[in-house]
PDB file of N, CA and C in Angstrom:
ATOM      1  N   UNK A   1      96.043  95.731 111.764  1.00  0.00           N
ATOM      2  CA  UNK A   1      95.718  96.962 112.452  1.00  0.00           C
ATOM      3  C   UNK A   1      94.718  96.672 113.559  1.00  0.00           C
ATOM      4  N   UNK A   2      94.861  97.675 114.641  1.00  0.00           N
ATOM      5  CA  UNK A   2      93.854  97.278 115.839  1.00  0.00           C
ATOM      6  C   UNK A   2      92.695  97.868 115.456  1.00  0.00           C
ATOM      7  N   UNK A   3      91.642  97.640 115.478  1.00  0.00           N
ATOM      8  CA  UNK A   3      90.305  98.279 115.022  1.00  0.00           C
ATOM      9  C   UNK A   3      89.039  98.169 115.513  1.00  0.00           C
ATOM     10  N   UNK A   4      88.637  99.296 116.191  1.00  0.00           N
ATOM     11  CA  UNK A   4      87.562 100.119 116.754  1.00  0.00           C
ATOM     12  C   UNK A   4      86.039 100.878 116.020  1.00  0.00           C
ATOM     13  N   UNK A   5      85.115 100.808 117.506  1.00  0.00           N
ATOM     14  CA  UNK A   5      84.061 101.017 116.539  1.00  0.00           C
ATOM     15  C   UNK A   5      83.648 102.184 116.971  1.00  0.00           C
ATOM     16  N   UNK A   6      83.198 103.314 116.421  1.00  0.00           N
ATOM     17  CA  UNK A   6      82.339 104.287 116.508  1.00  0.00           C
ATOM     18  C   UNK A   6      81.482 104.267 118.355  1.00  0.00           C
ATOM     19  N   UNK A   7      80.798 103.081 118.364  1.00  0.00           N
ATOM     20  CA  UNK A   7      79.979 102.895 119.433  1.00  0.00           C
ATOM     21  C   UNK A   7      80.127 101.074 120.053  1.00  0.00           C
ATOM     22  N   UNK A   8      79.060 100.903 120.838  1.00  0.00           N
ATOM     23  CA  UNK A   8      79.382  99.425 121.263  1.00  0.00           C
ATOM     24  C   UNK A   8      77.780  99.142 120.535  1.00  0.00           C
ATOM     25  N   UNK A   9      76.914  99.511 120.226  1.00  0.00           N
ATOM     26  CA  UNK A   9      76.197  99.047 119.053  1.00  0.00           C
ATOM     27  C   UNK A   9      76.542  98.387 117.604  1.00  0.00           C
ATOM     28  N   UNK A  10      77.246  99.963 117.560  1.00  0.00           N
ATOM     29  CA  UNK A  10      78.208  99.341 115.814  1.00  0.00           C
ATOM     30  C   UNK A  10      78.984  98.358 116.123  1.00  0.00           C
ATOM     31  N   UNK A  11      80.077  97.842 116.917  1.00  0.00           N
ATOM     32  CA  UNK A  11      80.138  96.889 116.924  1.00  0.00           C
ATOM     33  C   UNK A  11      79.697  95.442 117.359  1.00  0.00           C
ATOM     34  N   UNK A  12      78.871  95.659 118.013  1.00  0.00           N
ATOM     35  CA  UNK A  12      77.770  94.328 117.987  1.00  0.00           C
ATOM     36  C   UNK A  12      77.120  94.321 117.050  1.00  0.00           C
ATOM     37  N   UNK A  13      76.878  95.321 115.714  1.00  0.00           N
ATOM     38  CA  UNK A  13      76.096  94.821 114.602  1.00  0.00           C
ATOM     39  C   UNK A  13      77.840  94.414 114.019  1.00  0.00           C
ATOM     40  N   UNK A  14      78.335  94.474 113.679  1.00  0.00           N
ATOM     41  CA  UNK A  14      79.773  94.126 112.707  1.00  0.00           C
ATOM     42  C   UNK A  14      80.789  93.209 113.199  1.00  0.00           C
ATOM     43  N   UNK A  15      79.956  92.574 114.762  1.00  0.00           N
ATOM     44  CA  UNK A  15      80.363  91.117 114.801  1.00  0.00           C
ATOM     45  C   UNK A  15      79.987  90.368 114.812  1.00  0.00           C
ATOM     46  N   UNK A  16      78.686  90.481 114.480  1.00  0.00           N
ATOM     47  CA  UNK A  16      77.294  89.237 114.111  1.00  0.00           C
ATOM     48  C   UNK A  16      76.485  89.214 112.730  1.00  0.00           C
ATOM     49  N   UNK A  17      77.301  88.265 111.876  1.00  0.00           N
ATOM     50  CA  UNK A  17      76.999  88.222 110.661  1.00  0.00           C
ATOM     51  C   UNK A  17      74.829  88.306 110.820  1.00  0.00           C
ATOM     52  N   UNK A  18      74.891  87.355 111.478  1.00  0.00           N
ATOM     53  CA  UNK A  18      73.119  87.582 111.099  1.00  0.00           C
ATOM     54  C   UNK A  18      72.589  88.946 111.140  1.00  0.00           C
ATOM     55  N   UNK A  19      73.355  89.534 112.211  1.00  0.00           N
ATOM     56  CA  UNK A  19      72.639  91.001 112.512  1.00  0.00           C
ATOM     57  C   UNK A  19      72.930  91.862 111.083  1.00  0.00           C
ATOM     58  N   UNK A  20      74.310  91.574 111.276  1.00  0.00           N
ATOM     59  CA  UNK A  20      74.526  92.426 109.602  1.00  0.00           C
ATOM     60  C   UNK A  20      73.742  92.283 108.495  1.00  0.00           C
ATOM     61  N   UNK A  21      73.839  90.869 108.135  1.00  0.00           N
ATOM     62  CA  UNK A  21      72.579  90.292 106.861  1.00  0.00           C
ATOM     63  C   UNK A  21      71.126  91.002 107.019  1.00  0.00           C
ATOM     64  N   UNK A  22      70.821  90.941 108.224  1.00  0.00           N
ATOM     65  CA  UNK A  22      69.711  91.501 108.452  1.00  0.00           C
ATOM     66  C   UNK A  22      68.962  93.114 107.798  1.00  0.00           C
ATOM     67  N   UNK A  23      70.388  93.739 108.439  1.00  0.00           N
ATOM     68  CA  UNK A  23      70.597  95.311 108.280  1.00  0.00           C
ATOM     69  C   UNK A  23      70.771  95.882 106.923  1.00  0.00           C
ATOM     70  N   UNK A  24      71.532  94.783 106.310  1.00  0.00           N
ATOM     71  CA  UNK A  24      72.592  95.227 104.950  1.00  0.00           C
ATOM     72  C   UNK A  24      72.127  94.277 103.680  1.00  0.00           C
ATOM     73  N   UNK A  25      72.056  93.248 104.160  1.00  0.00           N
ATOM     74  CA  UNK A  25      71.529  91.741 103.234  1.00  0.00           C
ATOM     75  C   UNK A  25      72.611  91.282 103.062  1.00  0.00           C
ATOM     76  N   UNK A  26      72.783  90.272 102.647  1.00  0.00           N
ATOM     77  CA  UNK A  26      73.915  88.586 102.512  1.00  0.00           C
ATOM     78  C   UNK A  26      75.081  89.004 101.592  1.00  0.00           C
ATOM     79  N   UNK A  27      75.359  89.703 101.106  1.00  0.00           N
ATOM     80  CA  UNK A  27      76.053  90.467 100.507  1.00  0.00           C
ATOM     81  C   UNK A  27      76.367  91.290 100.721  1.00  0.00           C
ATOM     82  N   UNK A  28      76.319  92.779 100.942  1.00  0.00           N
ATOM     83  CA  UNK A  28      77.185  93.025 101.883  1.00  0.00           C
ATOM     84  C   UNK A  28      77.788  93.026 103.055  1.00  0.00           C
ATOM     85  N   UNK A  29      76.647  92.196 103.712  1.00  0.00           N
ATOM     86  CA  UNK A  29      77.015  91.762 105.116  1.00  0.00           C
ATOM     87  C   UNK A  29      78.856  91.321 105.063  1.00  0.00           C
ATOM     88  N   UNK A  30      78.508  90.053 103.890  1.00  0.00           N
ATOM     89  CA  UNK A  30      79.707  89.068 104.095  1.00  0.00           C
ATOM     90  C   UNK A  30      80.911  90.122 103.338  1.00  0.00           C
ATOM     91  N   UNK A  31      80.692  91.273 102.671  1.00  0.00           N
ATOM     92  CA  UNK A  31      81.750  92.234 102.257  1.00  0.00           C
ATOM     93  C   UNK A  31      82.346  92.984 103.302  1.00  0.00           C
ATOM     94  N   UNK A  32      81.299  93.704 104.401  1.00  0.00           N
ATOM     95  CA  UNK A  32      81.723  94.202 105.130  1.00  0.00           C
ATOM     96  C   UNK A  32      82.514  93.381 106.234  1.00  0.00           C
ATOM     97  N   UNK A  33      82.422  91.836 106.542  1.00  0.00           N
ATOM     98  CA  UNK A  33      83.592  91.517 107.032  1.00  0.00           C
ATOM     99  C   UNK A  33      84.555  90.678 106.895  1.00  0.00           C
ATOM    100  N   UNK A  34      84.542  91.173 105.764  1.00  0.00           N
ATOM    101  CA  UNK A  34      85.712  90.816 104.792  1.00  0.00           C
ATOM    102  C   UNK A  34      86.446  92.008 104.483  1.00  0.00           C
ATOM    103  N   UNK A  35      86.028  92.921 104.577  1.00  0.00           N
ATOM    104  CA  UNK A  35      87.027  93.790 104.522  1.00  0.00           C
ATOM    105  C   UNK A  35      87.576  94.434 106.093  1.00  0.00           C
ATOM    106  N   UNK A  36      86.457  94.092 107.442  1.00  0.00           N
ATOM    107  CA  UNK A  36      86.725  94.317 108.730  1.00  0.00           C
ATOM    108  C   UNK A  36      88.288  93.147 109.106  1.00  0.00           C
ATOM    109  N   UNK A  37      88.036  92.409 108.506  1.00  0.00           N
ATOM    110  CA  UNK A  37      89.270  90.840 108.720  1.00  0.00           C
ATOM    111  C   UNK A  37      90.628  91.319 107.470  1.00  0.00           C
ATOM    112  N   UNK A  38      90.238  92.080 106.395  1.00  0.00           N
ATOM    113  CA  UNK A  38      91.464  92.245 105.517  1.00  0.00           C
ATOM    114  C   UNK A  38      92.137  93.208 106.719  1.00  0.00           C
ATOM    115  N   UNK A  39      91.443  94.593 107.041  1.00  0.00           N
ATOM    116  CA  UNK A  39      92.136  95.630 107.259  1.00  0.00           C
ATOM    117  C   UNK A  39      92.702  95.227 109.193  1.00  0.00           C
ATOM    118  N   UNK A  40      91.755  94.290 109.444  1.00  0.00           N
ATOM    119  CA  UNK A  40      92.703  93.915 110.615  1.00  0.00           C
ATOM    120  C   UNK A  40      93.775  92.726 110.231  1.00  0.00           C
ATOM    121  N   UNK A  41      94.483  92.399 109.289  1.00  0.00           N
ATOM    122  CA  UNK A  41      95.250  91.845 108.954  1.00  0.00           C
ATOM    123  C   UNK A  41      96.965  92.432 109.098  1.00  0.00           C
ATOM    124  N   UNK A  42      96.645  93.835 108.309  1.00  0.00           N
ATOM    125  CA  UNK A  42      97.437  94.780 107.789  1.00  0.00           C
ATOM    126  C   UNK A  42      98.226  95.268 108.766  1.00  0.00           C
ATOM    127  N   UNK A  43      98.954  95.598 109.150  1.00  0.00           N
ATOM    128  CA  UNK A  43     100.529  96.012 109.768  1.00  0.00           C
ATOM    129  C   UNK A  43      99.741  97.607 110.251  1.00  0.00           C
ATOM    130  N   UNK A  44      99.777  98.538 108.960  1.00  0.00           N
ATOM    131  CA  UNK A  44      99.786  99.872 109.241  1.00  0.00           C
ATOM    132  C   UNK A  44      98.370  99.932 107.547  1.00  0.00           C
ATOM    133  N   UNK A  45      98.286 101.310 107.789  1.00  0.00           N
ATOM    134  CA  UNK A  45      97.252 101.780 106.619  1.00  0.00           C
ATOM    135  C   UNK A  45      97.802 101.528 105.124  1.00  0.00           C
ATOM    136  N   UNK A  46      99.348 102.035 104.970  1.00  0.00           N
ATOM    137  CA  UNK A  46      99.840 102.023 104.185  1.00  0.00           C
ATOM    138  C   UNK A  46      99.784 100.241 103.166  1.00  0.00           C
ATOM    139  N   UNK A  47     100.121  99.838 104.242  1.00  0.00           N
ATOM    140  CA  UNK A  47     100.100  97.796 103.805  1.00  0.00           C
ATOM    141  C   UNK A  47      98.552  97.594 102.762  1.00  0.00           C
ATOM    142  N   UNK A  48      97.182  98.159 103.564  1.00  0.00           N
ATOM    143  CA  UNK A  48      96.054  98.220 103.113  1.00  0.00           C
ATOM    144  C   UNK A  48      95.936  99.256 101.439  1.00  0.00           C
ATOM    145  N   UNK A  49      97.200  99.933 101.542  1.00  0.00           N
ATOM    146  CA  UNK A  49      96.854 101.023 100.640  1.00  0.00           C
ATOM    147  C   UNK A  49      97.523 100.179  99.086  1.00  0.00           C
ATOM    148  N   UNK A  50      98.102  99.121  99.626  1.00  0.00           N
ATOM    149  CA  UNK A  50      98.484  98.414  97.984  1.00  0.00           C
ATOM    150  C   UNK A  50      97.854  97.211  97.560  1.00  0.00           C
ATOM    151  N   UNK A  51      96.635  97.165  98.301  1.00  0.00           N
ATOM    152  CA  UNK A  51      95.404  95.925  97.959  1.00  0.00           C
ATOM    153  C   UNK A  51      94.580  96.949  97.350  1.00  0.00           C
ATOM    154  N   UNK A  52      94.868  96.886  95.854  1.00  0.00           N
ATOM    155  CA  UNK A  52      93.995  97.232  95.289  1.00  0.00           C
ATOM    156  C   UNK A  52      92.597  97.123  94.927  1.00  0.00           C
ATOM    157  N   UNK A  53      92.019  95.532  95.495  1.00  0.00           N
ATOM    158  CA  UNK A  53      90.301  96.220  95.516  1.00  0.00           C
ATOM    159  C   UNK A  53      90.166  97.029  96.933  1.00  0.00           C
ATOM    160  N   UNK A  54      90.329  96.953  97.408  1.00  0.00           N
ATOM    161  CA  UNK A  54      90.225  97.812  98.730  1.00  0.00           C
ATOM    162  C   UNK A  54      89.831  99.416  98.417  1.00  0.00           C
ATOM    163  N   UNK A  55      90.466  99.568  97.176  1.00  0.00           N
ATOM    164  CA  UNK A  55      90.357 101.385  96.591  1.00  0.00           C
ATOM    165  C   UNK A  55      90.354 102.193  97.476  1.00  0.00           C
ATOM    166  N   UNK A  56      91.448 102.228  98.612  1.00  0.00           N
ATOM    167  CA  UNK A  56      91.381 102.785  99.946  1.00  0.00           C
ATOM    168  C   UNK A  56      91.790 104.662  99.872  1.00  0.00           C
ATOM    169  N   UNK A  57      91.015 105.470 100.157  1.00  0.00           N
ATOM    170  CA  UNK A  57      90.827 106.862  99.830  1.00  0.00           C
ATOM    171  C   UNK A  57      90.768 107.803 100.615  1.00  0.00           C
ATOM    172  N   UNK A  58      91.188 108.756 100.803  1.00  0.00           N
ATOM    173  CA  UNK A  58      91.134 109.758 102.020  1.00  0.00           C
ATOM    174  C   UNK A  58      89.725 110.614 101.238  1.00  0.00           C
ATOM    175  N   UNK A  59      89.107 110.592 102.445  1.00  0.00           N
ATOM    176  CA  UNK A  59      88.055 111.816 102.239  1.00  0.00           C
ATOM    177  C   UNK A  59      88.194 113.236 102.413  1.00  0.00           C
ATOM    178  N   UNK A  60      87.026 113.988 102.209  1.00  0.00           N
ATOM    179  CA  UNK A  60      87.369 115.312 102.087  1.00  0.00           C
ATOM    180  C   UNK A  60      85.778 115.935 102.583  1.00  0.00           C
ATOM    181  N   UNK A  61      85.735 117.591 103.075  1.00  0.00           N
ATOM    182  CA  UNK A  61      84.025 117.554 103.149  1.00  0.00           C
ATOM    183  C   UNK A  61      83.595 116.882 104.812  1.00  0.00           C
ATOM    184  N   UNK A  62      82.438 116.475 104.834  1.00  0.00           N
ATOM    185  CA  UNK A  62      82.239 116.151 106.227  1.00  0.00           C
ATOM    186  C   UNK A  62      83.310 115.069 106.641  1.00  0.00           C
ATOM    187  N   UNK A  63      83.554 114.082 105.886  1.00  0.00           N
ATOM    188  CA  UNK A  63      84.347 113.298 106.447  1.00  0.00           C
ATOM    189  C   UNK A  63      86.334 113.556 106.617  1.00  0.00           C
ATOM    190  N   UNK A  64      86.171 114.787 106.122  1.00  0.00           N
ATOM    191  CA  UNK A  64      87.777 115.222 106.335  1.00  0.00           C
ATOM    192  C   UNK A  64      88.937 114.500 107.441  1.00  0.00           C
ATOM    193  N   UNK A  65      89.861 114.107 107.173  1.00  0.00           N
ATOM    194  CA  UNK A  65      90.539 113.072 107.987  1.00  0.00           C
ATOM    195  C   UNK A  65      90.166 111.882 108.220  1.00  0.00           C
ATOM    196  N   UNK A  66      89.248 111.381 107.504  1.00  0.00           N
ATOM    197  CA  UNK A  66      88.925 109.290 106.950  1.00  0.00           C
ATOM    198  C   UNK A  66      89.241 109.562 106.083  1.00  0.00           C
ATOM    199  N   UNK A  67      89.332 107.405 105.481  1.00  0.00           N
ATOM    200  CA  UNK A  67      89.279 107.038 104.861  1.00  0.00           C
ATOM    201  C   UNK A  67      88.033 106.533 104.734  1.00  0.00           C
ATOM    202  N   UNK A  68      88.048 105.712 103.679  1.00  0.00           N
ATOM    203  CA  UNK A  68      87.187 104.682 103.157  1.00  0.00           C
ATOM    204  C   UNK A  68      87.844 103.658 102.141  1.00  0.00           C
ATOM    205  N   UNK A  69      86.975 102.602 101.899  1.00  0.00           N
ATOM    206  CA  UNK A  69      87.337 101.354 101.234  1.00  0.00           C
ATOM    207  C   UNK A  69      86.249 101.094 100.751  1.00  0.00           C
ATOM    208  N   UNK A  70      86.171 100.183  99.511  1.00  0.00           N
ATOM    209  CA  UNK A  70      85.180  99.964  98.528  1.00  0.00           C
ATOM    210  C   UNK A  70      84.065  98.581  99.863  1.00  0.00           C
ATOM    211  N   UNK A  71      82.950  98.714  99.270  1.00  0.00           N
ATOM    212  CA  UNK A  71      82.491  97.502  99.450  1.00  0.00           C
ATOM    213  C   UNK A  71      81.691  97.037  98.028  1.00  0.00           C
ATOM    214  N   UNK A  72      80.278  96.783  98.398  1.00  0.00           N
ATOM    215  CA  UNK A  72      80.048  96.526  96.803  1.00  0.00           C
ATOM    216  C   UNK A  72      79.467  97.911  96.075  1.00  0.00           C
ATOM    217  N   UNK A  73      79.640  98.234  95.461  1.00  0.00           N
ATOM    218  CA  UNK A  73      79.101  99.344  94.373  1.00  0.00           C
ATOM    219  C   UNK A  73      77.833  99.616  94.627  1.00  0.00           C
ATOM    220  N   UNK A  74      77.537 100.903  95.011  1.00  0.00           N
ATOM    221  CA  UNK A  74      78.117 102.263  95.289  1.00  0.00           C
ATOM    222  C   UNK A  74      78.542 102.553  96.862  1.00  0.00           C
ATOM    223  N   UNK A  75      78.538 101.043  97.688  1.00  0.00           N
ATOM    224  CA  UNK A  75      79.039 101.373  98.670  1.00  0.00           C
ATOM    225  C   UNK A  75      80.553 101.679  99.333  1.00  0.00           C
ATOM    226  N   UNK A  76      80.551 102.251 100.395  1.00  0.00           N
ATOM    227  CA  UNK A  76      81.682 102.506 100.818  1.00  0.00           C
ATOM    228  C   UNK A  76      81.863 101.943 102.755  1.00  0.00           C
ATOM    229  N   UNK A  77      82.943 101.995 103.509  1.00  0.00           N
ATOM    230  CA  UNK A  77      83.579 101.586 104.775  1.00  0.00           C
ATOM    231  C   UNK A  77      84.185 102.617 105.109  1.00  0.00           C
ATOM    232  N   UNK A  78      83.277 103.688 105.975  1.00  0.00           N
ATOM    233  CA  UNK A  78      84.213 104.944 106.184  1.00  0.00           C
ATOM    234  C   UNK A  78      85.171 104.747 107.687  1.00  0.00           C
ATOM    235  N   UNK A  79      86.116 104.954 107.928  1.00  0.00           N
ATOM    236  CA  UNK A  79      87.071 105.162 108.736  1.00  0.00           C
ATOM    237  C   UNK A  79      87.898 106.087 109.192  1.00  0.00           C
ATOM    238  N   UNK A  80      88.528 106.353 110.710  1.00  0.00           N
ATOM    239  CA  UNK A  80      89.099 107.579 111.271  1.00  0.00           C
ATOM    240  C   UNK A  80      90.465 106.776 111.528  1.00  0.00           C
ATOM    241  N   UNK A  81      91.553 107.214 111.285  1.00  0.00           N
ATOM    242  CA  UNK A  81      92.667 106.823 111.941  1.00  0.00           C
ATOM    243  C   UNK A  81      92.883 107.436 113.645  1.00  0.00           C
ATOM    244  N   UNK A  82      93.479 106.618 114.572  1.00  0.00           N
ATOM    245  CA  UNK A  82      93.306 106.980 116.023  1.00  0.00           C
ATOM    246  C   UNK A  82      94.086 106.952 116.385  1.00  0.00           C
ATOM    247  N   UNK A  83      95.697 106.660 115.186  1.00  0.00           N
ATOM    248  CA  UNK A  83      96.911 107.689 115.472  1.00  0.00           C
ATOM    249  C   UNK A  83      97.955 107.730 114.875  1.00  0.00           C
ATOM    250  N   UNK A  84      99.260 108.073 114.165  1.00  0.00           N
ATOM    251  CA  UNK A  84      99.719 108.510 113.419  1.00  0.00           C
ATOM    252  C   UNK A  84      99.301 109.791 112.808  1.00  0.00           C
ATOM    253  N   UNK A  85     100.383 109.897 111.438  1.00  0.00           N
ATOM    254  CA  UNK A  85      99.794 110.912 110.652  1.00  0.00           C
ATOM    255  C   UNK A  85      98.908 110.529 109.658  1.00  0.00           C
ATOM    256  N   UNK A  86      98.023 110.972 109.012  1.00  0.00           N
ATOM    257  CA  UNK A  86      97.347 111.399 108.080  1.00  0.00           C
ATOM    258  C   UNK A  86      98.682 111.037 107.122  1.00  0.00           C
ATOM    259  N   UNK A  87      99.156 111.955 107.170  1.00  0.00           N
ATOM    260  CA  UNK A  87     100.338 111.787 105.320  1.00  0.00           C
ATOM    261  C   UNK A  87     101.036 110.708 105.285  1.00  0.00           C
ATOM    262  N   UNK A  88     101.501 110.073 106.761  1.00  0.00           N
ATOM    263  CA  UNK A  88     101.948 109.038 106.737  1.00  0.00           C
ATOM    264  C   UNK A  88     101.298 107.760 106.579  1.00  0.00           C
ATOM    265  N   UNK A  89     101.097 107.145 105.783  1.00  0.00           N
ATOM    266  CA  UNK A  89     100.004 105.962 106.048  1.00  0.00           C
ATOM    267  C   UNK A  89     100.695 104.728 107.272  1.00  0.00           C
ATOM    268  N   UNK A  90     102.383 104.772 107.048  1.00  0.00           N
ATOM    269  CA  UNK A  90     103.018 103.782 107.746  1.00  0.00           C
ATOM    270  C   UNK A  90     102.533 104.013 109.223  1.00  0.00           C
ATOM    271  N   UNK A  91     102.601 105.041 109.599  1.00  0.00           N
ATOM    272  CA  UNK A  91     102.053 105.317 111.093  1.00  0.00           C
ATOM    273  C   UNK A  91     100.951 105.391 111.647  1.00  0.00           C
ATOM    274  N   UNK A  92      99.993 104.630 110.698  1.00  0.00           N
ATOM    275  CA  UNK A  92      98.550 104.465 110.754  1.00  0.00           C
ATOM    276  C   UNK A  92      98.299 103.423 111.620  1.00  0.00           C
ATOM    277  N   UNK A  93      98.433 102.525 112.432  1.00  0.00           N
ATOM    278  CA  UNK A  93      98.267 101.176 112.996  1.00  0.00           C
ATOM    279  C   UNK A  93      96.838 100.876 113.637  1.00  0.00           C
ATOM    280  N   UNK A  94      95.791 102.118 114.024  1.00  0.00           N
ATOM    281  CA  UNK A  94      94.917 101.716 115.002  1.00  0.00           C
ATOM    282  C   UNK A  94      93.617 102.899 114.430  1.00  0.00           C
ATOM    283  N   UNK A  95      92.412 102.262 113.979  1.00  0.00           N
ATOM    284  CA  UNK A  95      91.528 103.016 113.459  1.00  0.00           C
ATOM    285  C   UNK A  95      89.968 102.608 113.725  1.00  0.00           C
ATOM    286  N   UNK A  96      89.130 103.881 113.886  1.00  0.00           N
ATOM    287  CA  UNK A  96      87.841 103.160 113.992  1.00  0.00           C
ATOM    288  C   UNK A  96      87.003 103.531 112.808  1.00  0.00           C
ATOM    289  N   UNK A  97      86.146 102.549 113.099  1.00  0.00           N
ATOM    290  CA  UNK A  97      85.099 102.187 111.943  1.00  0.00           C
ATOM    291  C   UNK A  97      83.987 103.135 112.505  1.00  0.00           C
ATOM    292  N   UNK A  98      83.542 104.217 111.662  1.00  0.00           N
ATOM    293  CA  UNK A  98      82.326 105.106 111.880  1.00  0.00           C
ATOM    294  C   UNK A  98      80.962 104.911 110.582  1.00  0.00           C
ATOM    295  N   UNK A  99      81.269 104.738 109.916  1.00  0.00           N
ATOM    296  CA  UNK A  99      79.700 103.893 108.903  1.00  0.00           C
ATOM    297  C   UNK A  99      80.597 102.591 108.074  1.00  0.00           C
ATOM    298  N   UNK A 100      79.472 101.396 108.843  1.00  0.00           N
ATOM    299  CA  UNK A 100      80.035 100.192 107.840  1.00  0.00           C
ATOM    300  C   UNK A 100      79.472 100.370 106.540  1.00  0.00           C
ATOM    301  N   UNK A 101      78.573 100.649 106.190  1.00  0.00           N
ATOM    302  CA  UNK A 101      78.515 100.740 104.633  1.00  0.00           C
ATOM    303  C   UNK A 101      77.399 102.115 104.421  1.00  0.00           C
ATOM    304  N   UNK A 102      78.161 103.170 103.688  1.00  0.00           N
ATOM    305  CA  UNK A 102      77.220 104.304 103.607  1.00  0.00           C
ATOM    306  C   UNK A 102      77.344 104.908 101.822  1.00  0.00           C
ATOM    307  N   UNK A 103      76.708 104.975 100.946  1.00  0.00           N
ATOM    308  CA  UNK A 103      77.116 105.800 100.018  1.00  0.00           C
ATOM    309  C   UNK A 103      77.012 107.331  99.776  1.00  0.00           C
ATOM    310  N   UNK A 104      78.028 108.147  99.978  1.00  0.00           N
ATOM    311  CA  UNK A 104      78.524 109.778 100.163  1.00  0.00           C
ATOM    312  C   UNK A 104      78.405 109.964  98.552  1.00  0.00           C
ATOM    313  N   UNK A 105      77.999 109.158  97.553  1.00  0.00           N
ATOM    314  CA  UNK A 105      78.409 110.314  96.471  1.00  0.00           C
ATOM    315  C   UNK A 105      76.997 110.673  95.941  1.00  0.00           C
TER     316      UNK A 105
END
């Protein structure tokens, strides 16, 4: 999938592992791009939706129309799809990243 960031900050922190470590610590740093490199791997959303650690989830509430994906416990990788449908996951191909690791619950 092609994948976008919120801002050109967020992504200069989420393409520089040190900056990340810094922000997040050595652990999730190296989660969050590891899961930035899985989900740009993936074809469409749907492909991402049968890697099960990924626990990939539509939100609801402020984040209505993202997803998210696990990182380490209790964190999460919230995301907007930027086109397809929503119901369709196959038509998902191109999405941005709006909090690399935030916990909503």
């Amino acid at each position: 999938m092609e994948i976008s960031f919120k801002n050109e900050k967020l992504k200069k922190l989420c393409e520089d592992y040190h900056d990340l470590s810094r922000e997040y610590g050595n652990k999730q740093a190296e989660k969050i791009m590891q899961r930035i490199r899985e989900l740009q791997a993936f074809e469409n959303l749907y492909d991402a939706s049968k890697l099960p650690q990924l626990k990939l989830h539509p939100l609801k509430g402020n984040y209505s129309g993202c997803f998210a994906v696990n990182l380490i416990q209790p964190y999460r990788m919230i995301f907007e799809p930027l086109n397809g449908a929503v119901a369709d996951y196959t038509t998902i191909t191109k999405i941005k990243i709006i909090e690399p690791r935030t916990d909503y619950h």
